[in-house]
PDB file of N, CA and C in Angstrom:
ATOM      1  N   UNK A   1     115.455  62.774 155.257  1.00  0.00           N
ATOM      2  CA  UNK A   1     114.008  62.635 155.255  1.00  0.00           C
ATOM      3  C   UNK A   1     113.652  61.172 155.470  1.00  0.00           C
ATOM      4  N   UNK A   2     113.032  61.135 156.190  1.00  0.00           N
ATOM      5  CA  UNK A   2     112.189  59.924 156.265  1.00  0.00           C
ATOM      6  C   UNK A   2     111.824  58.783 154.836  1.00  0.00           C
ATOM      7  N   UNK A   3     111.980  57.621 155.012  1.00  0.00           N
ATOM      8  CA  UNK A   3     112.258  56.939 154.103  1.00  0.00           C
ATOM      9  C   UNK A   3     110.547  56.714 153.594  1.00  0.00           C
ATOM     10  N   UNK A   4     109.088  56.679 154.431  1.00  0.00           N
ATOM     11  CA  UNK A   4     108.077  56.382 154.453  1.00  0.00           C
ATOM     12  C   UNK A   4     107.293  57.789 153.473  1.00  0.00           C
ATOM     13  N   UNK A   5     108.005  59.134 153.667  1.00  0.00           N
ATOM     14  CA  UNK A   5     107.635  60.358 153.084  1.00  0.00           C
ATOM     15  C   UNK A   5     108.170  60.199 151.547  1.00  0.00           C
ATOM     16  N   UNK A   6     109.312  59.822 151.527  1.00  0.00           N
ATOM     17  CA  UNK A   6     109.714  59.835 150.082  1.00  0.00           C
ATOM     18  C   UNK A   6     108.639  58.506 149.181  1.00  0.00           C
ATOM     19  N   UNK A   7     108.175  57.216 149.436  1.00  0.00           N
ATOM     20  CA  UNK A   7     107.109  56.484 148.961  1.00  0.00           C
ATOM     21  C   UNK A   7     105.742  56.752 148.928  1.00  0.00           C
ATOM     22  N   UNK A   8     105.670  57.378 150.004  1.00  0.00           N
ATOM     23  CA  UNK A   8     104.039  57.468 150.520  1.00  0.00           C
ATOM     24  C   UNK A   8     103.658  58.701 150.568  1.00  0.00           C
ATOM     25  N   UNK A   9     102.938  59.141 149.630  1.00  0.00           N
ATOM     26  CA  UNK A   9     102.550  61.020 150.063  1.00  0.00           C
ATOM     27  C   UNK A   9     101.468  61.107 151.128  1.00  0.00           C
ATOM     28  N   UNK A  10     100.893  60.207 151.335  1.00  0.00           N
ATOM     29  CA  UNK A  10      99.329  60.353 152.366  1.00  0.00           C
ATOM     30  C   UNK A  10     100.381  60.213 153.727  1.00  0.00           C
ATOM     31  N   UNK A  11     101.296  59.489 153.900  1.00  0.00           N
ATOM     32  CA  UNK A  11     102.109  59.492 154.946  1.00  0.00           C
ATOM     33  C   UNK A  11     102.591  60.733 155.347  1.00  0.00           C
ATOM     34  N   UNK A  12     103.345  61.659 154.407  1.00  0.00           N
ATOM     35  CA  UNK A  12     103.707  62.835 154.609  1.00  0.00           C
ATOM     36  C   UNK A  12     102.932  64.048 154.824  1.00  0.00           C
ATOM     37  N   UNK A  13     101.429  63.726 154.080  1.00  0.00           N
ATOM     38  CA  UNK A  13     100.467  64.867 153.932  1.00  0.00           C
ATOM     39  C   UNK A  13     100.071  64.471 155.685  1.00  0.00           C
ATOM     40  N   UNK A  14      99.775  63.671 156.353  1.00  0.00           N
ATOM     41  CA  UNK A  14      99.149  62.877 157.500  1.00  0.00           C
ATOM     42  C   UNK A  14     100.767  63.743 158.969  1.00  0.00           C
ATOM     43  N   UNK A  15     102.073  63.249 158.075  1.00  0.00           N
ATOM     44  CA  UNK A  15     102.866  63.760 159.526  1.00  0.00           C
ATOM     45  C   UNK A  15     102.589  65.344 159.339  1.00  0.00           C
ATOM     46  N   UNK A  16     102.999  65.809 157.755  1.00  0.00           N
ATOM     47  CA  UNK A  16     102.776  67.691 158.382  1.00  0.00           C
ATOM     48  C   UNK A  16     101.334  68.175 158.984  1.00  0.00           C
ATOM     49  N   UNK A  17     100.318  67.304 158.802  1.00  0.00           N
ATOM     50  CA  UNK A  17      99.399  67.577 159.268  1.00  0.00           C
ATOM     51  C   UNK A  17      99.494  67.880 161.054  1.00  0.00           C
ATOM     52  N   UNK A  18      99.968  66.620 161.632  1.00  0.00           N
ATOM     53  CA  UNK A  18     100.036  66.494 163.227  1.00  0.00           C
ATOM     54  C   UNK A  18     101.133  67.662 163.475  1.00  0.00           C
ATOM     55  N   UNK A  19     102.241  67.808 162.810  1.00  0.00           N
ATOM     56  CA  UNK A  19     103.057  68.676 162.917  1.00  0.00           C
ATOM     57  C   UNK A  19     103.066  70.256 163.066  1.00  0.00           C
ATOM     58  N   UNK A  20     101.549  70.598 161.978  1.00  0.00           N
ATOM     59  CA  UNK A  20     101.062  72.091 162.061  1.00  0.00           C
ATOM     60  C   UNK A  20      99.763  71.919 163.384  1.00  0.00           C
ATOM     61  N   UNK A  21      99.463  70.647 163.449  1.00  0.00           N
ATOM     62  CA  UNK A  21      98.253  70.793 165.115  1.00  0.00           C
ATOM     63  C   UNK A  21      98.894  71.205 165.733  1.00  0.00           C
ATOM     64  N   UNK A  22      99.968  70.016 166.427  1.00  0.00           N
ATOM     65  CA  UNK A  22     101.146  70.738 167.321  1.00  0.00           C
ATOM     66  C   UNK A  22     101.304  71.787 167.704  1.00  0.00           C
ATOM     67  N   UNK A  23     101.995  72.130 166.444  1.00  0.00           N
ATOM     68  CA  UNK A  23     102.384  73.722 166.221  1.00  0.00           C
ATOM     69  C   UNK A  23     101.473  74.897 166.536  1.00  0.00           C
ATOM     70  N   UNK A  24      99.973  74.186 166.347  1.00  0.00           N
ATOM     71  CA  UNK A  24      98.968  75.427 166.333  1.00  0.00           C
ATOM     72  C   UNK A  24      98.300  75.294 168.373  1.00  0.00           C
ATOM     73  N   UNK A  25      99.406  74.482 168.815  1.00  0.00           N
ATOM     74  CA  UNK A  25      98.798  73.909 170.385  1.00  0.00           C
ATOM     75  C   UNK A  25      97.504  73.000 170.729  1.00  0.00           C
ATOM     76  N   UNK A  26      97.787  71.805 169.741  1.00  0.00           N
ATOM     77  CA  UNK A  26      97.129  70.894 170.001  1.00  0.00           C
ATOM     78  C   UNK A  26      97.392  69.975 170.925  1.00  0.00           C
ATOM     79  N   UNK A  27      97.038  69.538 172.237  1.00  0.00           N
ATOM     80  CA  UNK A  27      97.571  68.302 173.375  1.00  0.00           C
ATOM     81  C   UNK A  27      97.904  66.929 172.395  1.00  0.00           C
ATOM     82  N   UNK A  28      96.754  67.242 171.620  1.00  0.00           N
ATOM     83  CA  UNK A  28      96.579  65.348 171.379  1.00  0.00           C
ATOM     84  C   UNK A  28      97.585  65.353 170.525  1.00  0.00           C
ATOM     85  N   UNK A  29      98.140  66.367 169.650  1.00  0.00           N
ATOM     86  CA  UNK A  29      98.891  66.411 168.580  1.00  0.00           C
ATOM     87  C   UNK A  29     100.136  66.201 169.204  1.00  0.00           C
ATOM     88  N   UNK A  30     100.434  66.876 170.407  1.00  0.00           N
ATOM     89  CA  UNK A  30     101.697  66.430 170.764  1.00  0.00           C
ATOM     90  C   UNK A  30     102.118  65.100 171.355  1.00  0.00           C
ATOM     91  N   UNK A  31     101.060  64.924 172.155  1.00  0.00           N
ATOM     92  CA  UNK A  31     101.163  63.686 172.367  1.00  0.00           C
ATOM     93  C   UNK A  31     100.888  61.924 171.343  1.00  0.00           C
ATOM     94  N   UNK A  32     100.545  62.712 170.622  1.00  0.00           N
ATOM     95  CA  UNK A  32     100.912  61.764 169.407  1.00  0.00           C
ATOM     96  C   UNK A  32     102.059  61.563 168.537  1.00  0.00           C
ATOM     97  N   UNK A  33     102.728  62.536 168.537  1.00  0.00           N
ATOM     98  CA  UNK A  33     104.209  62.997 168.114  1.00  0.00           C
ATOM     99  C   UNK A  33     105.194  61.829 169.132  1.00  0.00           C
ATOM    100  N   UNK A  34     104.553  62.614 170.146  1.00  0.00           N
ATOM    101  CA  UNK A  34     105.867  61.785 171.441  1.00  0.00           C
ATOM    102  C   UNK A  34     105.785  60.588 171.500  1.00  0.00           C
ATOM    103  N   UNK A  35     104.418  59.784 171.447  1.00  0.00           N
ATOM    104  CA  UNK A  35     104.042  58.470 171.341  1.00  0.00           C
ATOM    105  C   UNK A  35     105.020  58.198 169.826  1.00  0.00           C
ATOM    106  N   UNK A  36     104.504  58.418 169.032  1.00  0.00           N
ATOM    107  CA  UNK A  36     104.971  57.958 168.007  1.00  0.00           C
ATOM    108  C   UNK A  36     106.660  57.675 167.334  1.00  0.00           C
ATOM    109  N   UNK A  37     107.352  58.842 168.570  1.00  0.00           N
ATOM    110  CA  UNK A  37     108.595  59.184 168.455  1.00  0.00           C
ATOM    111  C   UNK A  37     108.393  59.573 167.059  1.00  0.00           C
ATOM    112  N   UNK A  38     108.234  60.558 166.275  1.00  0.00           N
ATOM    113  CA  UNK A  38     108.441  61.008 165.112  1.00  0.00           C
ATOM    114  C   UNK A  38     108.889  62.354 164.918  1.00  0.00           C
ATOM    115  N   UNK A  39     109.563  62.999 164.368  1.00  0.00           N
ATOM    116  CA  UNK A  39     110.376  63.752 163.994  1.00  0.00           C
ATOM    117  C   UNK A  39     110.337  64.796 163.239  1.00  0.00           C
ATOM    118  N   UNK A  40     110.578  65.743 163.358  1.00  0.00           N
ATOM    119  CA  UNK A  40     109.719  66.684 162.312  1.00  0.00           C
ATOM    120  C   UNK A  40     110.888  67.170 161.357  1.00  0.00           C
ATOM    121  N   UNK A  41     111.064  66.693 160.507  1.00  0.00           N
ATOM    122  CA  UNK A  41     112.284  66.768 159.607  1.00  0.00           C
ATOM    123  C   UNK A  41     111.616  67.327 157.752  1.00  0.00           C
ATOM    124  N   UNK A  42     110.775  68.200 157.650  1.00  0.00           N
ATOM    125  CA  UNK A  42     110.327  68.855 156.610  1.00  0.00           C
ATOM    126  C   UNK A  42     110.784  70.072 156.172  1.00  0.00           C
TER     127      UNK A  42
END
């Protein structure tokens, strides 16, 4: 897990958030993922 999820809960509440847009076929969501290079490791 991500070292920023285990300190920060608004961090984690904020990635599963983009993670279920994504998921639900959001553009911007993915492309914020890819920008961000982040990982979906939950």
């Amino acid at each position: 897990m991500d070292y920023r999820s285990m300190v920060n809960p608004t961090y984690l509440t904020a990635k599963t958030t983009l993670f279920m847009l994504a998921g639900a076929g959001d553009e911007d969501a993915k492309k914020m993922i890819e920008l961000l290079g982040t990982k979906n490791e939950l």
